[in-house]
C-alpha atoms as a PDB file:
ATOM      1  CA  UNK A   1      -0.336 -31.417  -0.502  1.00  0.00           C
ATOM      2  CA  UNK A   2      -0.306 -31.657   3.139  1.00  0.00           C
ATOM      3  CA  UNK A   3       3.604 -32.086   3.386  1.00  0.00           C
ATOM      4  CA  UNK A   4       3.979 -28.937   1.529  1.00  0.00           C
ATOM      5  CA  UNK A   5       1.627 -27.164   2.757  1.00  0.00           C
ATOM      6  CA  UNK A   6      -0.303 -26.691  -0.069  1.00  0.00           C
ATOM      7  CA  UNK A   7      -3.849 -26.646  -0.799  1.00  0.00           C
ATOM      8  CA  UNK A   8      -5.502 -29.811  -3.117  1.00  0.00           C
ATOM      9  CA  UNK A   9      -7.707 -29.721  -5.334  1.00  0.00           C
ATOM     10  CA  UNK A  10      -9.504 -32.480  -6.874  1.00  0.00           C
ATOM     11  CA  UNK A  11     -10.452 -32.779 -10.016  1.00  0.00           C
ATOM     12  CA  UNK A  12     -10.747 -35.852 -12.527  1.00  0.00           C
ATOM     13  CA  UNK A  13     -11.917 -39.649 -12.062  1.00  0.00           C
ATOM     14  CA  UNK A  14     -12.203 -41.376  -9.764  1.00  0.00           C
ATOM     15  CA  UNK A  15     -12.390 -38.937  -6.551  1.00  0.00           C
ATOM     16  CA  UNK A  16     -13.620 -41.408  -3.754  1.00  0.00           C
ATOM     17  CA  UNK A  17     -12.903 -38.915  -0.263  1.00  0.00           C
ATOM     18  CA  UNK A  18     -15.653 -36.360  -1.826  1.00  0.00           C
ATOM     19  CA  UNK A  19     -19.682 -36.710  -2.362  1.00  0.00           C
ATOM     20  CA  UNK A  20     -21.335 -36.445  -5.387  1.00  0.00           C
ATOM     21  CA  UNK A  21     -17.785 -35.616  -7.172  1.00  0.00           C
ATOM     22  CA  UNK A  22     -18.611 -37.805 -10.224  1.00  0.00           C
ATOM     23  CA  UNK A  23     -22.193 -35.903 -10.974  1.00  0.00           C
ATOM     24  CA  UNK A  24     -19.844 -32.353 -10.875  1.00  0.00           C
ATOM     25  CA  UNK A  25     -20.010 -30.694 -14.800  1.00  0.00           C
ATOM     26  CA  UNK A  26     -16.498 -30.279 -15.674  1.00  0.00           C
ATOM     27  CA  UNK A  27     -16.673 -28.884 -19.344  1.00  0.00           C
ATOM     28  CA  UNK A  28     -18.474 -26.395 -21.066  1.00  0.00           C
ATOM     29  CA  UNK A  29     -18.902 -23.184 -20.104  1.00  0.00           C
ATOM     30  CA  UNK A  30     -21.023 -24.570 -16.501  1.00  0.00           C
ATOM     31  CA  UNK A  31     -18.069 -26.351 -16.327  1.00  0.00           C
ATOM     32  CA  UNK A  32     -15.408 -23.881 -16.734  1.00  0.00           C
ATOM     33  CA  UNK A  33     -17.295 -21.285 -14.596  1.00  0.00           C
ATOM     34  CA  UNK A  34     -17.146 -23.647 -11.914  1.00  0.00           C
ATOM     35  CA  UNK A  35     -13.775 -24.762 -11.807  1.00  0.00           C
ATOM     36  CA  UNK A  36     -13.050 -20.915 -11.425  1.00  0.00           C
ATOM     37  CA  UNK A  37     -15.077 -20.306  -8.465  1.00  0.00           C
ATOM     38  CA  UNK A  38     -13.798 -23.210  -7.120  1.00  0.00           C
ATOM     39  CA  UNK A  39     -10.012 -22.082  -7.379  1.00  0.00           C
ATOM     40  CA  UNK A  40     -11.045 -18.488  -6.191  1.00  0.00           C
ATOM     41  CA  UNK A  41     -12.271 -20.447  -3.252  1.00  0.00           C
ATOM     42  CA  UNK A  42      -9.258 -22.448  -2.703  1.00  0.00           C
ATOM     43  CA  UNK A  43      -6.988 -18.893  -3.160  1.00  0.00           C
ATOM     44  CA  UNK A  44      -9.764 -17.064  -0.296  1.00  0.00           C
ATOM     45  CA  UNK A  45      -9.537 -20.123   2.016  1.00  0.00           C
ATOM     46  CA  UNK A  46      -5.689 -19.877   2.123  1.00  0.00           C
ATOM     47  CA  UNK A  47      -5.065 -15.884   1.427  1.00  0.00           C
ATOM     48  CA  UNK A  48      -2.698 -14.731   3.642  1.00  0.00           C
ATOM     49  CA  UNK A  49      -2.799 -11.246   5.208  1.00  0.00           C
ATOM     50  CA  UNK A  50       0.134  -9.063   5.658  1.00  0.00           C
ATOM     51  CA  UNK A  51       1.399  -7.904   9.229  1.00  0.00           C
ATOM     52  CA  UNK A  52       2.227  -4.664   9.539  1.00  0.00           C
ATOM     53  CA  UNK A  53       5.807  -5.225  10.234  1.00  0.00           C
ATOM     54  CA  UNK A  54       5.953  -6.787   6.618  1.00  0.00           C
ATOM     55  CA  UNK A  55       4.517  -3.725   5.568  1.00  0.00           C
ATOM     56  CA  UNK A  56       7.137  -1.625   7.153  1.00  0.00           C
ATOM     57  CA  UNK A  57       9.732  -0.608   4.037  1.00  0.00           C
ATOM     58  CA  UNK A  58      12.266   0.714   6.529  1.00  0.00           C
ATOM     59  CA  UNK A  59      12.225  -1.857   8.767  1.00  0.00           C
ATOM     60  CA  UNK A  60      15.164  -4.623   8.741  1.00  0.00           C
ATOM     61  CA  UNK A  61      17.252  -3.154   6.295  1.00  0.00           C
ATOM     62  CA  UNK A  62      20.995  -4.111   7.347  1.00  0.00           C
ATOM     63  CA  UNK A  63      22.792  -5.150   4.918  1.00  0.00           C
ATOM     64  CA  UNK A  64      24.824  -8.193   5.960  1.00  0.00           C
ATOM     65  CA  UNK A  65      26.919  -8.314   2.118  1.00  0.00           C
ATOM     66  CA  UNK A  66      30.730  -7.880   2.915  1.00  0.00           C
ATOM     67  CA  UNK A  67      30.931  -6.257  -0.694  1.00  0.00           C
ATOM     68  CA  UNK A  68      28.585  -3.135   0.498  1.00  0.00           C
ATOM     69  CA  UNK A  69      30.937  -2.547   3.396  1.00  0.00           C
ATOM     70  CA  UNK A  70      33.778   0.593   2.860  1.00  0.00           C
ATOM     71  CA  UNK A  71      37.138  -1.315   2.765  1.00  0.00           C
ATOM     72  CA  UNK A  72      38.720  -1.590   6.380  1.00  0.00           C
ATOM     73  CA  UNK A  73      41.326   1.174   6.704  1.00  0.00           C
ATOM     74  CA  UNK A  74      45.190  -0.430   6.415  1.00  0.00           C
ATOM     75  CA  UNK A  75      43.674  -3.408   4.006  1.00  0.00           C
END
């Protein structure tokens, strides 16, 4: 995950880097409730904001495609 640039979550058995991993509920409703705050967490810790030039809609818009040009005159 850190080559892509992704975030990791771990989940399953066995997860030696983390504490107290193997006493974590993973079914049930506890379970399930849990593993969805902990992916809400993973999306808030890695949520990234727009800048306001990304916001801009008129911003950047040439259009570089040869087949949206008029035809050159003579061709």
């Amino acid at each position: 995950s850190e080559r892509l640039g992704i975030p990791l979550m771990r989940i399953g058995f066995p997860v030696f880097d983390r504490l107290g991993s193997q006493h974590k509920l993973a079914i049930l409703y506890q379970g399930t409730r849990d593993l969805i705050f902990e992916v809400a967490n993973i999306f808030q810790a890695n949520q990234h904001a727009p800048t306001p030039e990304a916001l801009d809609p008129l911003r950047n818009r040439e259009i570089s495609d040869e087949r949206c040009s008029p035809p050159l005159a003579g061709q």
